[in-house]
N, C-alpha and C. Protein backbone atom coordinates (compact mmCIF):
# COMPACT_ATOMS: atom_id res chain seq x y z
N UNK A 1 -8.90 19.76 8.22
CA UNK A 1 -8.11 19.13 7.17
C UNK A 1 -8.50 17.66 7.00
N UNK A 2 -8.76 16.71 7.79
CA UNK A 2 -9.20 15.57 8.13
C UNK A 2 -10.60 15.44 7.84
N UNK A 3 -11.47 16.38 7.38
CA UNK A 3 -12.55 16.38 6.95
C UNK A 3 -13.23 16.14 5.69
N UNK A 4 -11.67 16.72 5.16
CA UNK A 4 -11.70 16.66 3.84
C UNK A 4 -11.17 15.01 3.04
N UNK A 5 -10.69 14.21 3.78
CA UNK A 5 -10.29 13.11 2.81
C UNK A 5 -11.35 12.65 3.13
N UNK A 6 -11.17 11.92 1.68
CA UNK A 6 -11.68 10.61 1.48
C UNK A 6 -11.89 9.55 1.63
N UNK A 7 -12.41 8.32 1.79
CA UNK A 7 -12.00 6.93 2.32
C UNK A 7 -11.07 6.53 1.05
N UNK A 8 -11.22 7.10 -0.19
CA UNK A 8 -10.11 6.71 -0.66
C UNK A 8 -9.05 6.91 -0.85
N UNK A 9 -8.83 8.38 -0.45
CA UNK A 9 -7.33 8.86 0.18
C UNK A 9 -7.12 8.38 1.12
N UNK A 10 -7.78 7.45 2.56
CA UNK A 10 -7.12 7.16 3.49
C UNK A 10 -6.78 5.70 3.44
N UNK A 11 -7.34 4.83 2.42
CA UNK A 11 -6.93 4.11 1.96
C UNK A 11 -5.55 3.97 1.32
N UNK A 12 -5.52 4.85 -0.17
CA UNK A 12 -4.50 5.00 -0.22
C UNK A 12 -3.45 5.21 0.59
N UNK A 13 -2.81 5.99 1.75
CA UNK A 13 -2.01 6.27 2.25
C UNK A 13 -1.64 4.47 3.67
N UNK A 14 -2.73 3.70 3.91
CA UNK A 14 -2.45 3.09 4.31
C UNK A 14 -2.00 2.37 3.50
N UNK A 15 -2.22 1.66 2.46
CA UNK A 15 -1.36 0.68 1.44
C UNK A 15 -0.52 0.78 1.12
N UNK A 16 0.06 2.06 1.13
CA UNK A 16 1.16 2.82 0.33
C UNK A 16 2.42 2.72 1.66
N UNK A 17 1.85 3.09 3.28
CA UNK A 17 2.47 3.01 4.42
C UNK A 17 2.70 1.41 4.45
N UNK A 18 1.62 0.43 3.99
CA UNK A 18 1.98 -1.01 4.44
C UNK A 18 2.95 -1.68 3.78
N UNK A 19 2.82 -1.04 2.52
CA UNK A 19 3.92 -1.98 1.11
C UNK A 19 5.37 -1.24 1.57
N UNK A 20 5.42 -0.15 2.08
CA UNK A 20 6.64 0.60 2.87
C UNK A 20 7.21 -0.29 4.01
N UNK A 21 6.64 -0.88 4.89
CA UNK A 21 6.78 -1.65 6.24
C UNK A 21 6.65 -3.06 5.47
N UNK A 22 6.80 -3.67 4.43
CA UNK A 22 6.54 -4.79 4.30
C UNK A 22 8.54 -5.04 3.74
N UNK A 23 8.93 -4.16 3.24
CA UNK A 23 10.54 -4.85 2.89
C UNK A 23 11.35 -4.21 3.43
N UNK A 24 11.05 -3.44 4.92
CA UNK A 24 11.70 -3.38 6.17
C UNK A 24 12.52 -4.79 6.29
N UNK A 25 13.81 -4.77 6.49
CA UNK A 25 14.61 -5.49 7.29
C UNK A 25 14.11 -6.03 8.43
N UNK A 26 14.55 -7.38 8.54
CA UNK A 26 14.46 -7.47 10.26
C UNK A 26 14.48 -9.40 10.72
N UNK A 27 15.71 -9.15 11.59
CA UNK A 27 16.33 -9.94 11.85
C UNK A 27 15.45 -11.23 12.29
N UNK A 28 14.77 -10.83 13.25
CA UNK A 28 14.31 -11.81 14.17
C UNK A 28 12.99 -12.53 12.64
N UNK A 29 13.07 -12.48 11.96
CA UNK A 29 12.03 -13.26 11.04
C UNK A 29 12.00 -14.34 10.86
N UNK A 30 11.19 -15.00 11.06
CA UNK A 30 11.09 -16.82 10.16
C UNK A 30 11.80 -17.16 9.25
N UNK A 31 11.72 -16.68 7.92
CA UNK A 31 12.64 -17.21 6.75
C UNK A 31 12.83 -15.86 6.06
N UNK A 32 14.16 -15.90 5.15
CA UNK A 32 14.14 -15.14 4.04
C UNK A 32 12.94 -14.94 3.06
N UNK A 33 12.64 -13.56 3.02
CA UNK A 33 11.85 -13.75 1.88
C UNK A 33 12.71 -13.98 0.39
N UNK A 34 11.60 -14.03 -0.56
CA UNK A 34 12.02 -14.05 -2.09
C UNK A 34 13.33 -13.04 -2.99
N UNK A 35 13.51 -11.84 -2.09
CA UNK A 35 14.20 -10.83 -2.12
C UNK A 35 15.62 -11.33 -1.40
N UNK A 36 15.55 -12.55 -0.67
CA UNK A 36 17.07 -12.93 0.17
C UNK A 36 17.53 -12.50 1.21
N UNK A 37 16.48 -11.64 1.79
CA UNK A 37 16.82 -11.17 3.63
C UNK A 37 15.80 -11.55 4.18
N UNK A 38 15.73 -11.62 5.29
CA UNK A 38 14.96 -11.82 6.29
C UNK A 38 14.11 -10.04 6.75
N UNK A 39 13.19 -10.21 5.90
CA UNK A 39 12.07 -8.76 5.82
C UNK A 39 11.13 -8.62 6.94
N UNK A 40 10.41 -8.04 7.01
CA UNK A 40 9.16 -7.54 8.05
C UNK A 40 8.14 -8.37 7.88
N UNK A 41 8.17 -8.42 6.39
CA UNK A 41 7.15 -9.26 5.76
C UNK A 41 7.39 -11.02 4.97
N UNK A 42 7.91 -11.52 5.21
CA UNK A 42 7.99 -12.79 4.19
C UNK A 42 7.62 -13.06 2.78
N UNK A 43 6.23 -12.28 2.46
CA UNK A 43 5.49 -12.64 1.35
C UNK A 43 5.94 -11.47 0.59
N UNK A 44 7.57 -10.33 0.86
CA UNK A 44 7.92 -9.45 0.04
C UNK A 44 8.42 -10.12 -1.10
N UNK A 45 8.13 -9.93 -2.63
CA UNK A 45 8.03 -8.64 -2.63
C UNK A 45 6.22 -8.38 -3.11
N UNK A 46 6.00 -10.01 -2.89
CA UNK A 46 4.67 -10.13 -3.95
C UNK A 46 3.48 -9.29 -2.87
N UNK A 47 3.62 -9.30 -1.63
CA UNK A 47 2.67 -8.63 -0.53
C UNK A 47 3.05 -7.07 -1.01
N UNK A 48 4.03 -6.77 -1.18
CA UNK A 48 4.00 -4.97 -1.67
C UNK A 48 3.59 -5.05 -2.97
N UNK A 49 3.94 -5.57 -3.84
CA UNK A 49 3.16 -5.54 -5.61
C UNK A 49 1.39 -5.53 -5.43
N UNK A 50 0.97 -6.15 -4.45
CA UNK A 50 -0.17 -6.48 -4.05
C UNK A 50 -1.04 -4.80 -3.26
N UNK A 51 -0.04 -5.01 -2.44
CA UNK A 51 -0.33 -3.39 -1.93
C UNK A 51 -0.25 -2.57 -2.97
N UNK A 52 0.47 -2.28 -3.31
CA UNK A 52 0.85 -0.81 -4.50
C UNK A 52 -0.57 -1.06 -5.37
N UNK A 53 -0.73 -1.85 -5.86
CA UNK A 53 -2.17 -2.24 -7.06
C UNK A 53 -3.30 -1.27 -6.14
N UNK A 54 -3.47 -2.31 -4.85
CA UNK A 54 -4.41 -1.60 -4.28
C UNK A 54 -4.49 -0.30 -4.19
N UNK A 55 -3.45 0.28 -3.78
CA UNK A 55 -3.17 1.73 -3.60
C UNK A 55 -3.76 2.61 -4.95
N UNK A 56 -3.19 2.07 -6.09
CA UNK A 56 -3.27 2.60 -7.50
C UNK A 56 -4.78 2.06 -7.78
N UNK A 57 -5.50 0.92 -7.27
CA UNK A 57 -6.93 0.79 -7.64
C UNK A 57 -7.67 2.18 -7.02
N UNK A 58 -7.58 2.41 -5.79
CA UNK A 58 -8.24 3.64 -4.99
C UNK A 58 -7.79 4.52 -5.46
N UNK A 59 -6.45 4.94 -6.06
CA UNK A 59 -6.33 6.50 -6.79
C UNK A 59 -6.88 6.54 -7.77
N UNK A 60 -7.29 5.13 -9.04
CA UNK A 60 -7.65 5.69 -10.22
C UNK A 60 -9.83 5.50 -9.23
N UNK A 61 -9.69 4.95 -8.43
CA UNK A 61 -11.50 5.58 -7.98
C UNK A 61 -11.55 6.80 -7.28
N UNK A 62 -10.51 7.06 -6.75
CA UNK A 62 -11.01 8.43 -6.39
C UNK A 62 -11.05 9.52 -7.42
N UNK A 63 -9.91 9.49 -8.41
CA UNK A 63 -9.85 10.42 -9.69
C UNK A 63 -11.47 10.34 -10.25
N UNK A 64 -11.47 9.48 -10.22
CA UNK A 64 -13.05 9.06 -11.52
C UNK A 64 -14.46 9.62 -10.22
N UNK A 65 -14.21 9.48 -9.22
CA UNK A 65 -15.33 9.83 -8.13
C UNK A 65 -14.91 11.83 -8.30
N UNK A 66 -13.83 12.16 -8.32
CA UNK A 66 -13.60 13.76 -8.45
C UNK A 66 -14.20 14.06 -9.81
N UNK A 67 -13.84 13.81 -10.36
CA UNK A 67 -14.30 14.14 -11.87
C UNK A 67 -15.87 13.71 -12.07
N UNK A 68 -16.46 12.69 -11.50
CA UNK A 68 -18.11 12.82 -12.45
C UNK A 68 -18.49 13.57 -10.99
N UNK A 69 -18.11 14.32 -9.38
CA UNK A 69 -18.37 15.38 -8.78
C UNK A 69 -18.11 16.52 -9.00
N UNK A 70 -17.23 16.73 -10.14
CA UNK A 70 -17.10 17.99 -10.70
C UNK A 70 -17.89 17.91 -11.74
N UNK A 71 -18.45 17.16 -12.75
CA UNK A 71 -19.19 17.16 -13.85
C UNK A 71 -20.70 17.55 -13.83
């Protein structure tokens, strides 16, 4: 099964896992982020907008890498 992805499916799923863990709660943080809690991440929400792009850059290359391998 693992043979079969892609580097850009495993990409995807890490960006997609990081922008997930980035507006986690959590107490012990430096400052509030922009969102008004004290997050996982500080730089939420602009570090997940950042992630998600990425995520969505590697799905629309892997679509376009499936398609001219099917062509």
């Amino acid at each position: 099964m693992l043979k079969n992805l892609s580097v850009h499916q495993v990409f995807i799923v890490i960006h997609l896992l990081s922008a997930l863990l980035t507006v986690i709660p959590r107490a012990g943080a430096s400052k509030a982020c922009r969102l008004g809690y004290k997050a996982l991440c500080s730089f939420t929400p602009y570090g997940t907008l950042i992630l998600l792009a990425l995520a969505g850059l590697h799905l629309y290359l892997h679509l376009r890498a499936a398609t001219q391998k099917a062509a």
